[in-house]
Protein backbone atom coordinates (compact mmCIF):
# COMPACT_ATOMS: atom_id res chain seq x y z
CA UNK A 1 4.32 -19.92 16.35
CA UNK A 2 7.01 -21.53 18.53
CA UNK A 3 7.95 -21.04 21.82
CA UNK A 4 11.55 -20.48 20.96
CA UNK A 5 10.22 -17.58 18.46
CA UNK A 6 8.59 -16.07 20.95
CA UNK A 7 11.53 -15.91 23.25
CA UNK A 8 13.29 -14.42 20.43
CA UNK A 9 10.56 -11.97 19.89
CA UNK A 10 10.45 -11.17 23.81
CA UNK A 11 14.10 -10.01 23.65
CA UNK A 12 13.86 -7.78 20.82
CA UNK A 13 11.34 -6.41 22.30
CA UNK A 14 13.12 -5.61 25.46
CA UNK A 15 14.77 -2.85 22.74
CA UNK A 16 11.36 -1.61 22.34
CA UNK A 17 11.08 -0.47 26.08
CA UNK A 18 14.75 0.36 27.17
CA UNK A 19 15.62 3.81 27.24
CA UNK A 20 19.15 2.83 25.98
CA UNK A 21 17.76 1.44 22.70
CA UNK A 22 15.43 4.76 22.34
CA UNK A 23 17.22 7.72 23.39
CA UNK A 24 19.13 8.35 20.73
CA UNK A 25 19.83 8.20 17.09
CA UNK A 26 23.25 6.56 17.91
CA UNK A 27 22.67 3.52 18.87
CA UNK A 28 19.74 3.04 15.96
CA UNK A 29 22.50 3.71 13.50
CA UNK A 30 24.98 1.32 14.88
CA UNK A 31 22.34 -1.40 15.12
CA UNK A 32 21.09 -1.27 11.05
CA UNK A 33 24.75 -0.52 9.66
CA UNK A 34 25.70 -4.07 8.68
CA UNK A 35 26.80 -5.03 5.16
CA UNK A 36 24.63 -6.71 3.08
CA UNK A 37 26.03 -8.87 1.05
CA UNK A 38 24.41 -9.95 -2.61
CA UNK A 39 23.74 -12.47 -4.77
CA UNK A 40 25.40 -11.73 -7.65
CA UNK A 41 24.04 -13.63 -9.89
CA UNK A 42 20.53 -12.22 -11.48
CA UNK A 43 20.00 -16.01 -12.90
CA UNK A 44 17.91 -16.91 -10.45
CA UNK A 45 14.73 -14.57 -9.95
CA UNK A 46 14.88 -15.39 -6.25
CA UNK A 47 17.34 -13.73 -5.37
CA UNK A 48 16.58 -10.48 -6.86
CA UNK A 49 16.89 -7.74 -4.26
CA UNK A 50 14.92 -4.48 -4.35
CA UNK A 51 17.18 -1.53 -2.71
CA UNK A 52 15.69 -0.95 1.15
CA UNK A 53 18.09 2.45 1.50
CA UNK A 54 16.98 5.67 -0.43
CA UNK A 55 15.12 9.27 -0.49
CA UNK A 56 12.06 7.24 -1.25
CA UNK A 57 10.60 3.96 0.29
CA UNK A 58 10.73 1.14 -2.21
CA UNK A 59 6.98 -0.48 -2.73
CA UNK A 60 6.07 2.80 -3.60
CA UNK A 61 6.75 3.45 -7.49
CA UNK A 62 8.57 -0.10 -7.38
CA UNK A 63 7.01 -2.24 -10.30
CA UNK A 64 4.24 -4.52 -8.59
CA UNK A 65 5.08 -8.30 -6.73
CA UNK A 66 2.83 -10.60 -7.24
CA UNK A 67 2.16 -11.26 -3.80
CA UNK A 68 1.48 -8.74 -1.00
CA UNK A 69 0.33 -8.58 2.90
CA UNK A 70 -1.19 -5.14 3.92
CA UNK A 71 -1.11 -5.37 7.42
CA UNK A 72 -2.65 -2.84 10.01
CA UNK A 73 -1.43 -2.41 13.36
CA UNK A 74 -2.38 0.02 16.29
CA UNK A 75 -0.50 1.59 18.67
CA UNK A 76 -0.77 0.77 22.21
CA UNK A 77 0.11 3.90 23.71
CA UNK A 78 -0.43 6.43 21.02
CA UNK A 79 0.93 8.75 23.26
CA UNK A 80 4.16 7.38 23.51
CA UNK A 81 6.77 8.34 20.60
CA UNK A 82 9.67 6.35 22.53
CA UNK A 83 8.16 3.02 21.23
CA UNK A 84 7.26 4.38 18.28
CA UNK A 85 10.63 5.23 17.31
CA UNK A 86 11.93 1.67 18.68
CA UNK A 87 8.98 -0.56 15.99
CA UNK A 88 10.50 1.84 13.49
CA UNK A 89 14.01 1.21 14.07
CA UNK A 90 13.14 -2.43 14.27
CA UNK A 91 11.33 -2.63 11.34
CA UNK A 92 14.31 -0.47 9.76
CA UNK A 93 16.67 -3.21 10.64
CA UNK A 94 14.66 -6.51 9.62
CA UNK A 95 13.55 -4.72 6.80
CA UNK A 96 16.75 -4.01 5.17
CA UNK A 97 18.52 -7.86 6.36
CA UNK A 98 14.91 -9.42 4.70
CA UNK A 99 14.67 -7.64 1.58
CA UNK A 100 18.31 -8.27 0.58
CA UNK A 101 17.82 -11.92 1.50
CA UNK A 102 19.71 -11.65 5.18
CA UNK A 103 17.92 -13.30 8.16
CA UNK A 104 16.14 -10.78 10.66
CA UNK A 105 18.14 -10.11 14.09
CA UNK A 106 15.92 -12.78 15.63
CA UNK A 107 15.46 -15.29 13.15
CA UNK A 108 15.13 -18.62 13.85
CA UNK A 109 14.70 -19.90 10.59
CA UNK A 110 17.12 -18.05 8.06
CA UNK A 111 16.43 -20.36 5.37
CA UNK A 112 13.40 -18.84 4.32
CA UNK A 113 14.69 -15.59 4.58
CA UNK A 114 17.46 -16.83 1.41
CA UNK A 115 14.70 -15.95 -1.55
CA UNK A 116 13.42 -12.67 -1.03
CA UNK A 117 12.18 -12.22 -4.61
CA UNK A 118 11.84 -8.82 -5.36
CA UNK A 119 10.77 -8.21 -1.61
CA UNK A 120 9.77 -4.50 -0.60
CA UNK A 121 8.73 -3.47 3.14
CA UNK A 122 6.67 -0.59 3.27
CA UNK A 123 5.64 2.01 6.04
CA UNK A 124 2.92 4.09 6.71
CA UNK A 125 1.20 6.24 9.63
CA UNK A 126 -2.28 6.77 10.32
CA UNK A 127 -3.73 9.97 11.54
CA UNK A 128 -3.89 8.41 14.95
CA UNK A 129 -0.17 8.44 15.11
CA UNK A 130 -0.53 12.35 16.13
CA UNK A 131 -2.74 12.08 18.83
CA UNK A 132 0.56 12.64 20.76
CA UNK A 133 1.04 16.07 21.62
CA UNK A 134 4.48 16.26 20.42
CA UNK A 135 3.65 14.85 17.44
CA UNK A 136 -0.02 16.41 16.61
CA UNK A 137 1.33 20.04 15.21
CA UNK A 138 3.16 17.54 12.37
CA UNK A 139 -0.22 15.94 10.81
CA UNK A 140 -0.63 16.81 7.37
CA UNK A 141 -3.55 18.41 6.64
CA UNK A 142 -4.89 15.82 3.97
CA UNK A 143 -4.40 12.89 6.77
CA UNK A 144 -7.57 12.05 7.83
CA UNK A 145 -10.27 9.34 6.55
CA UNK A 146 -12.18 9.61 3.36
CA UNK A 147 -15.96 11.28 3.75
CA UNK A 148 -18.62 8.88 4.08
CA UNK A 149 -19.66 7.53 0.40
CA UNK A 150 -23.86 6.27 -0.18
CA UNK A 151 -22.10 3.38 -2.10
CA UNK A 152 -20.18 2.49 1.29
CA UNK A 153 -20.89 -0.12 3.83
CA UNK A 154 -17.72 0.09 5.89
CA UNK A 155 -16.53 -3.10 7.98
CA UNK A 156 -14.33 -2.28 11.10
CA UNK A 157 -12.65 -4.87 10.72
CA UNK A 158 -10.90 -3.16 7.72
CA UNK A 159 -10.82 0.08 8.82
CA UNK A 160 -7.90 2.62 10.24
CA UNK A 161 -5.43 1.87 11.73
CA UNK A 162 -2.51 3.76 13.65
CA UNK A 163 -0.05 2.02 11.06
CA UNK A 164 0.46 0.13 7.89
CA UNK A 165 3.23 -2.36 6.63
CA UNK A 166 3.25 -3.49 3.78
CA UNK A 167 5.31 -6.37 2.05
CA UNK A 168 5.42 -7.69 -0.82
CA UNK A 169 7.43 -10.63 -3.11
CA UNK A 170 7.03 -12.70 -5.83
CA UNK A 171 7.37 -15.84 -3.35
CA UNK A 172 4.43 -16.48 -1.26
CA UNK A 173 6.53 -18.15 1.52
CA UNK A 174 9.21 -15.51 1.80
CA UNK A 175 6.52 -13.31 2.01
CA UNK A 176 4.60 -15.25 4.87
CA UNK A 177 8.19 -15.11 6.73
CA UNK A 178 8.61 -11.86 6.43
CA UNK A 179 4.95 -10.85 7.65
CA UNK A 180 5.63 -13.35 10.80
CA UNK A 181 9.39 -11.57 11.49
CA UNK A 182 8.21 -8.20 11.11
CA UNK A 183 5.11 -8.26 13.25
CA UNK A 184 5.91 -10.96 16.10
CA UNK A 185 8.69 -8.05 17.08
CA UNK A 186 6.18 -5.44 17.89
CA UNK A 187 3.01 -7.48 19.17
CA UNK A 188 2.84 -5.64 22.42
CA UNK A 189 3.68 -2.45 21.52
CA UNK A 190 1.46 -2.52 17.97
CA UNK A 191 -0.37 -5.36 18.14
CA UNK A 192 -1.91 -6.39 14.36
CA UNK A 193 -5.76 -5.42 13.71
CA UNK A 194 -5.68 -7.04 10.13
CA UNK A 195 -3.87 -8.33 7.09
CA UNK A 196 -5.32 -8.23 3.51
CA UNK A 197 -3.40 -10.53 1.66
CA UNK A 198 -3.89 -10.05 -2.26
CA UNK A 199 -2.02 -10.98 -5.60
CA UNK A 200 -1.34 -9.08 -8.79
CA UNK A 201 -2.49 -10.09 -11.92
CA UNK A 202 -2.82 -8.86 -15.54
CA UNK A 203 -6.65 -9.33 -14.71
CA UNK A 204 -9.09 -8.65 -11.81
CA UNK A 205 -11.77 -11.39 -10.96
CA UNK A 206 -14.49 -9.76 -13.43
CA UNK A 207 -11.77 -10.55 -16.33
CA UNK A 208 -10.79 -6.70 -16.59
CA UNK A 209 -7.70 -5.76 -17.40
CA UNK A 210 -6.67 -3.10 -14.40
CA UNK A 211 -4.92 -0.57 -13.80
CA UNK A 212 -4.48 0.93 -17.55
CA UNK A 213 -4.94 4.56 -16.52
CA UNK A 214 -1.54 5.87 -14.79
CA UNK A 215 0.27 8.81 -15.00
CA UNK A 216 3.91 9.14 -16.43
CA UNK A 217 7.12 8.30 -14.48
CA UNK A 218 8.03 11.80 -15.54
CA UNK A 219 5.09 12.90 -13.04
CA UNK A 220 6.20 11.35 -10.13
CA UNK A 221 7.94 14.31 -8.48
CA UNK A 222 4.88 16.33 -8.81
CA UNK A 223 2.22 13.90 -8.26
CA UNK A 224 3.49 10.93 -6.23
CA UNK A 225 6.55 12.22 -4.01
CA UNK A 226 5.64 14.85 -1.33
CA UNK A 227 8.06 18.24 -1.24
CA UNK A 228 7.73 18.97 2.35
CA UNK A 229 6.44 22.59 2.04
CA UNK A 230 3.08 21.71 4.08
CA UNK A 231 4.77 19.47 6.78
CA UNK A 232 8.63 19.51 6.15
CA UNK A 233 9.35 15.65 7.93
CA UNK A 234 7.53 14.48 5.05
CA UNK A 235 9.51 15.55 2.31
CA UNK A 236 10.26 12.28 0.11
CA UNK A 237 7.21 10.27 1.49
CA UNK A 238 3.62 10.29 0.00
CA UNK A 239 0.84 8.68 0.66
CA UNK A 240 -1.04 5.65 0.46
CA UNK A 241 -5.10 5.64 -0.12
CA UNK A 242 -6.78 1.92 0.93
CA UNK A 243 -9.86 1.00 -0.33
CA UNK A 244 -11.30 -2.67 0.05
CA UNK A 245 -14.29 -3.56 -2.66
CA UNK A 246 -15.92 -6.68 -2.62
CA UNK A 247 -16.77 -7.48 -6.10
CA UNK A 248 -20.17 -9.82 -6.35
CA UNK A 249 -19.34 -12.58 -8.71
CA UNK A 250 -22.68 -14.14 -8.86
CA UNK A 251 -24.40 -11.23 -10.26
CA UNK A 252 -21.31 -10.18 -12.74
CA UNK A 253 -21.23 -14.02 -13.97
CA UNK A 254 -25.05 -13.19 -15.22
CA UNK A 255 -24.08 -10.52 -17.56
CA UNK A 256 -23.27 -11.04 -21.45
CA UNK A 257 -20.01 -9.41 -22.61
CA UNK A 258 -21.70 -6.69 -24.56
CA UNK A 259 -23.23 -5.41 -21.30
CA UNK A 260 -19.88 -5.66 -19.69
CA UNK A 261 -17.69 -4.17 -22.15
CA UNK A 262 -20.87 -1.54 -21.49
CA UNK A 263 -20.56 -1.16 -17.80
CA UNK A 264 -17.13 -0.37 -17.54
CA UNK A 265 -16.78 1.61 -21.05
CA UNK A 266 -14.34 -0.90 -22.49
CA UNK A 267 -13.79 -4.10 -24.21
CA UNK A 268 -12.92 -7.28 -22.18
CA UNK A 269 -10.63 -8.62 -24.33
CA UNK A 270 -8.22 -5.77 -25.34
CA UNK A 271 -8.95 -3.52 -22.42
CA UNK A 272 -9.25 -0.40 -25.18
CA UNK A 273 -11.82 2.08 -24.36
CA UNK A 274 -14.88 0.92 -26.42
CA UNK A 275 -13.69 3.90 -29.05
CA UNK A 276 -10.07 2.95 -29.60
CA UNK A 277 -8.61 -0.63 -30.44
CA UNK A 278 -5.67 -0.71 -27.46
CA UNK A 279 -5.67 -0.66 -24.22
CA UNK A 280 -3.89 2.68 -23.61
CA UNK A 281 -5.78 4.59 -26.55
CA UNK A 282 -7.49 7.62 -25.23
CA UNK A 283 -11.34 7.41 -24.96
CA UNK A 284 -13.58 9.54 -27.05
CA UNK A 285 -16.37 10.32 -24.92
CA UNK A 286 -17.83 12.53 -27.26
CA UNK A 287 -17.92 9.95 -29.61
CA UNK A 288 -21.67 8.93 -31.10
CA UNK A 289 -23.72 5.97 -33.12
CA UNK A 290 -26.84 6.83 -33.49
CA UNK A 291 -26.62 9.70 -31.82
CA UNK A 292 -25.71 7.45 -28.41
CA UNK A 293 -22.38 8.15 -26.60
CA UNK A 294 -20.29 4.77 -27.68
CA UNK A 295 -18.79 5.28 -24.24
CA UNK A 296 -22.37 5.61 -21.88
CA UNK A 297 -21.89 8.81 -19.58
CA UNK A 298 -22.44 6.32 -16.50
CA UNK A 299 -19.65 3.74 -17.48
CA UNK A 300 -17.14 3.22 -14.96
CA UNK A 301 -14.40 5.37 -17.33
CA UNK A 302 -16.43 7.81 -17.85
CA UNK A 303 -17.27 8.92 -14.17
CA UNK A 304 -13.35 7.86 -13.32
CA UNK A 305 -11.61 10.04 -15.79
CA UNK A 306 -9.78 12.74 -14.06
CA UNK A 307 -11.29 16.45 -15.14
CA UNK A 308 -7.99 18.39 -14.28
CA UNK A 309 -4.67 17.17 -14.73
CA UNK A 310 -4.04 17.23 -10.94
CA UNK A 311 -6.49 14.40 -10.63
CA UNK A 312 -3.96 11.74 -11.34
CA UNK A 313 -2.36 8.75 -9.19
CA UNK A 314 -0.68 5.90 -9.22
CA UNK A 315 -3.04 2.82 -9.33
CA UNK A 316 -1.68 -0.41 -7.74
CA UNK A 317 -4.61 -3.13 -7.16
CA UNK A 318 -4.34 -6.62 -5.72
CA UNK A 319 -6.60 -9.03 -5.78
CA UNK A 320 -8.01 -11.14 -3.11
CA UNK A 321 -9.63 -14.41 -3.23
CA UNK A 322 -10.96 -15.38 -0.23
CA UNK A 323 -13.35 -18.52 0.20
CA UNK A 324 -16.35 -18.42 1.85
CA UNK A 325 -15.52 -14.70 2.96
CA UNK A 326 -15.80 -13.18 -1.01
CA UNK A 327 -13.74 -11.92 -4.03
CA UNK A 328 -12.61 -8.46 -4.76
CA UNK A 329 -9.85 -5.75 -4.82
CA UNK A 330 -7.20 -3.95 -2.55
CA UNK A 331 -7.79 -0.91 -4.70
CA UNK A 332 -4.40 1.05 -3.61
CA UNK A 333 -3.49 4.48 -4.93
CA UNK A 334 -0.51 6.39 -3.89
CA UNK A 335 -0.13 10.41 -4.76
CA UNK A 336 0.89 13.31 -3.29
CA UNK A 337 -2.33 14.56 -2.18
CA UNK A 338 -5.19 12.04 -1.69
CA UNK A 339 -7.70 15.11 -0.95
CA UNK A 340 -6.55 17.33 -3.94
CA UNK A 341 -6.23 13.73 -6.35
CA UNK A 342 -7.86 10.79 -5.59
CA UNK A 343 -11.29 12.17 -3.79
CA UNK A 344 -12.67 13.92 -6.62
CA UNK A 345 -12.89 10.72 -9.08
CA UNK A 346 -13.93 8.89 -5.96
CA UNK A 347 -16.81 11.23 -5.23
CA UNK A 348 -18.36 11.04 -9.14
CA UNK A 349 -18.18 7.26 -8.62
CA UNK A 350 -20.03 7.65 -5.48
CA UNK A 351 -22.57 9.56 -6.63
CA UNK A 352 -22.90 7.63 -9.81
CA UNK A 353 -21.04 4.40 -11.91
CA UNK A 354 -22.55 1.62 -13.58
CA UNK A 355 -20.38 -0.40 -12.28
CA UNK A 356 -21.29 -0.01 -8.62
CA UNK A 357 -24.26 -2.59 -9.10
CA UNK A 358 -21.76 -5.13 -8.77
CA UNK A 359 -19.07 -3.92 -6.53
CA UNK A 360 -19.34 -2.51 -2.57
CA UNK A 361 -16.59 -1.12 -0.59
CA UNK A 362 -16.38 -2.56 2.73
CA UNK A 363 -12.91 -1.00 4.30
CA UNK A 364 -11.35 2.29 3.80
CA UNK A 365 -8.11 3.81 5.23
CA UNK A 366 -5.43 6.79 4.19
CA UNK A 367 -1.61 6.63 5.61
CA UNK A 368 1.39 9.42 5.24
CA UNK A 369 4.10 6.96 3.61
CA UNK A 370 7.35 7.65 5.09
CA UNK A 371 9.87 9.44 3.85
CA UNK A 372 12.88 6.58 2.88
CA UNK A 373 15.74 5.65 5.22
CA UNK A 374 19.41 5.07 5.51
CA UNK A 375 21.66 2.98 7.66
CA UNK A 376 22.46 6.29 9.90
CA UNK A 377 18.92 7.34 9.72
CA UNK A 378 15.68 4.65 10.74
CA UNK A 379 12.61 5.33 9.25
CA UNK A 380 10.71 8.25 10.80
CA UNK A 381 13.69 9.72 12.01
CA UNK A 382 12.47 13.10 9.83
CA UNK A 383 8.96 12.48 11.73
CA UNK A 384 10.21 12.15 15.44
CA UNK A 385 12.85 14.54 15.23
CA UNK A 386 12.82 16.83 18.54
């Protein structure tokens, strides 16, 4: 990083700490209300924009990039909401110039902001947001990390953090510039404690086609968006379940496709549940050849197929790819309730799934995602209202 980017960083940051910057909601509004102006032609797939404004946050629902950097941060001062509310407002502001293809406040090189490419920024809090006092009575009650799984074997250096951003584009660079914008403006008040960089694909590394099982659009309201009647601040957000599995490529690579197609309870090459012909017919589990399930009781559909309709959410898995460290997923859900939806299909895998022979989850994490944001109001402004 330069030294002139740092002196840029330095006096945004000097927002950060001033009480003028953080007393009110005034002078946030006056600082993201610029106009954004856009490209108008949708010729060139760089410069499609994704909307930052709106009830919801966009990377939520918002059809997958193919690039994205999930980055953890912590707090310095948990305790101290002022600076809290100043990385939002900042990350309000640089969010909503990048993703429309505007230069942060403090950009030194605009250029590569020019191609955002479908570019979504993304927040979440951890549960160690609400260690303040003002702030702990506001904690949702489902915010809190998963239980400890036998199939776990949990690195720190992917585990919870106080907050998430997320960012994602179809261009690696713009995506790189982003991630260096976004978090050289906070380093002292939430310095970063990882990035998982991954990429979308049709296919995971074990040639699987992924993420066939999601519920309908026409869901979303019910199972994705929260309604605020638990914790009204969070009315519009969700939240966002992180789970990273290292997927052992030596062993897999040993295995015949029968046994695959086996393992996970569908075939390789259409993704269809070994009882249908296409990927998104449902599987017949009571099905039988011989008197053998076609679809084995211990296949990795079988133990993930949600028993009650409330055990639905919205799958969105990247891949990473990461030589000499290892191969495997960012296994991301998003839902309402990640207690009530995702831990119940995460639990039967736990306790049994073929396909854990060849697959270990080494980091873990669960985030409120904030409700969305408008030029008048930063994100969080619902959270840290007094």
């Amino acid at each position: 990083m330069t030294s002139s980017r740092r002196s840029a960083g330095i006096s945004r940051r000097g927002f950060l700490t001033g009480a003028a910057g953080l007393a009110g909601a005034g002078v946030g509004a006056a600082a993201v209300g610029f106009a954004v102006e856009r490209d108008a032609s949708t010729a060139d797939p760089a410069r499609e924009t994704v909307d930052f404004y709106g009830r919801h946050q966009a990377g939520i629902t918002t059809p997958m990039a193919v690039h994205a950097n999930y980055i953890g941060l912590n707090l310095a001062d948990r305790t101290d909401t002022a600076a809290l509310r100043g990385v939002l407002t900042l990350w309000t502001q640089d969010g909503a110039r990048l993703t429309q293809g505007v230069a942060g406040l403090s950009d030194i090189e605009p250029e590569l902001a020019a191609a955002p490419s479908r570019m979504t920024v993304t927040v979440g809090v951890g549960p160690g947001v609400f260690d303040s006092p003002t702030l702990a009575s506001r904690r949702p009650s489902w915010l809190r990390p998963l239980p400890a799984f036998g199939i776990d074997r949990l690195e720190s250096r992917w585990g919870q953090t106080d907050l998430l951003l997320l960012i994602t584009s179809d261009d690696a660079m713009s995506l790189a510039h982003a991630t260096s914008i976004l978090t050289a403006e906070v380093r002292t008040i939430a310095p970063v404690a990882w990035v998982q960089r991954g990429f979308h694909a049709r296919r995971n590394m074990f040639g699987q086609i992924d993420g066939t099982e999601q519920p309908p659009s026409a869901d979303y309201d019910k199972l994705i968006w929260n309604d605020g009647a638990e914790q009204p601040w969070l009315a519009g957000g969700s939240s966002m379940v992180i789970r990273r599995i290292a997927m052992h490529m030596d062993t897999w690579e040993e295995l015949d496709r029968g046994p695959r197609d086996l393992v996970l309870g569908r075939k390789q090459d259409t993704g269809a549940p070994l009882t249908g012909t296409h990927e998104h017919d449902q599987p017949d589990f009571a099905m039988t050849q011989g008197g053998i399930p076609v679809i084995p009781a211990s296949s990795h559909i079988a133990r993930a197929h949600r028993r009650a309709d409330h055990e639905q959410y919205l799958r969105r898995p990247y891949t990473y790819d990461e030589w000499p460290d290892g191969t495997g997923l960012i296994f991301t859900t998003v839902q309402r309730d990640p207690v009530r939806q995702f831990l119940p299909s995460q639990q039967r895998l736990a306790e049994h799934d073929d396909l854990n022979e060849w697959t270990t989850p080494i980091g873990s994490a669960v985030y409120a995602l904030l409700p969305g944001a408008t030029p008048q109001a930063p994100l969080g402004t619902s959270l840290l209202a007094t």
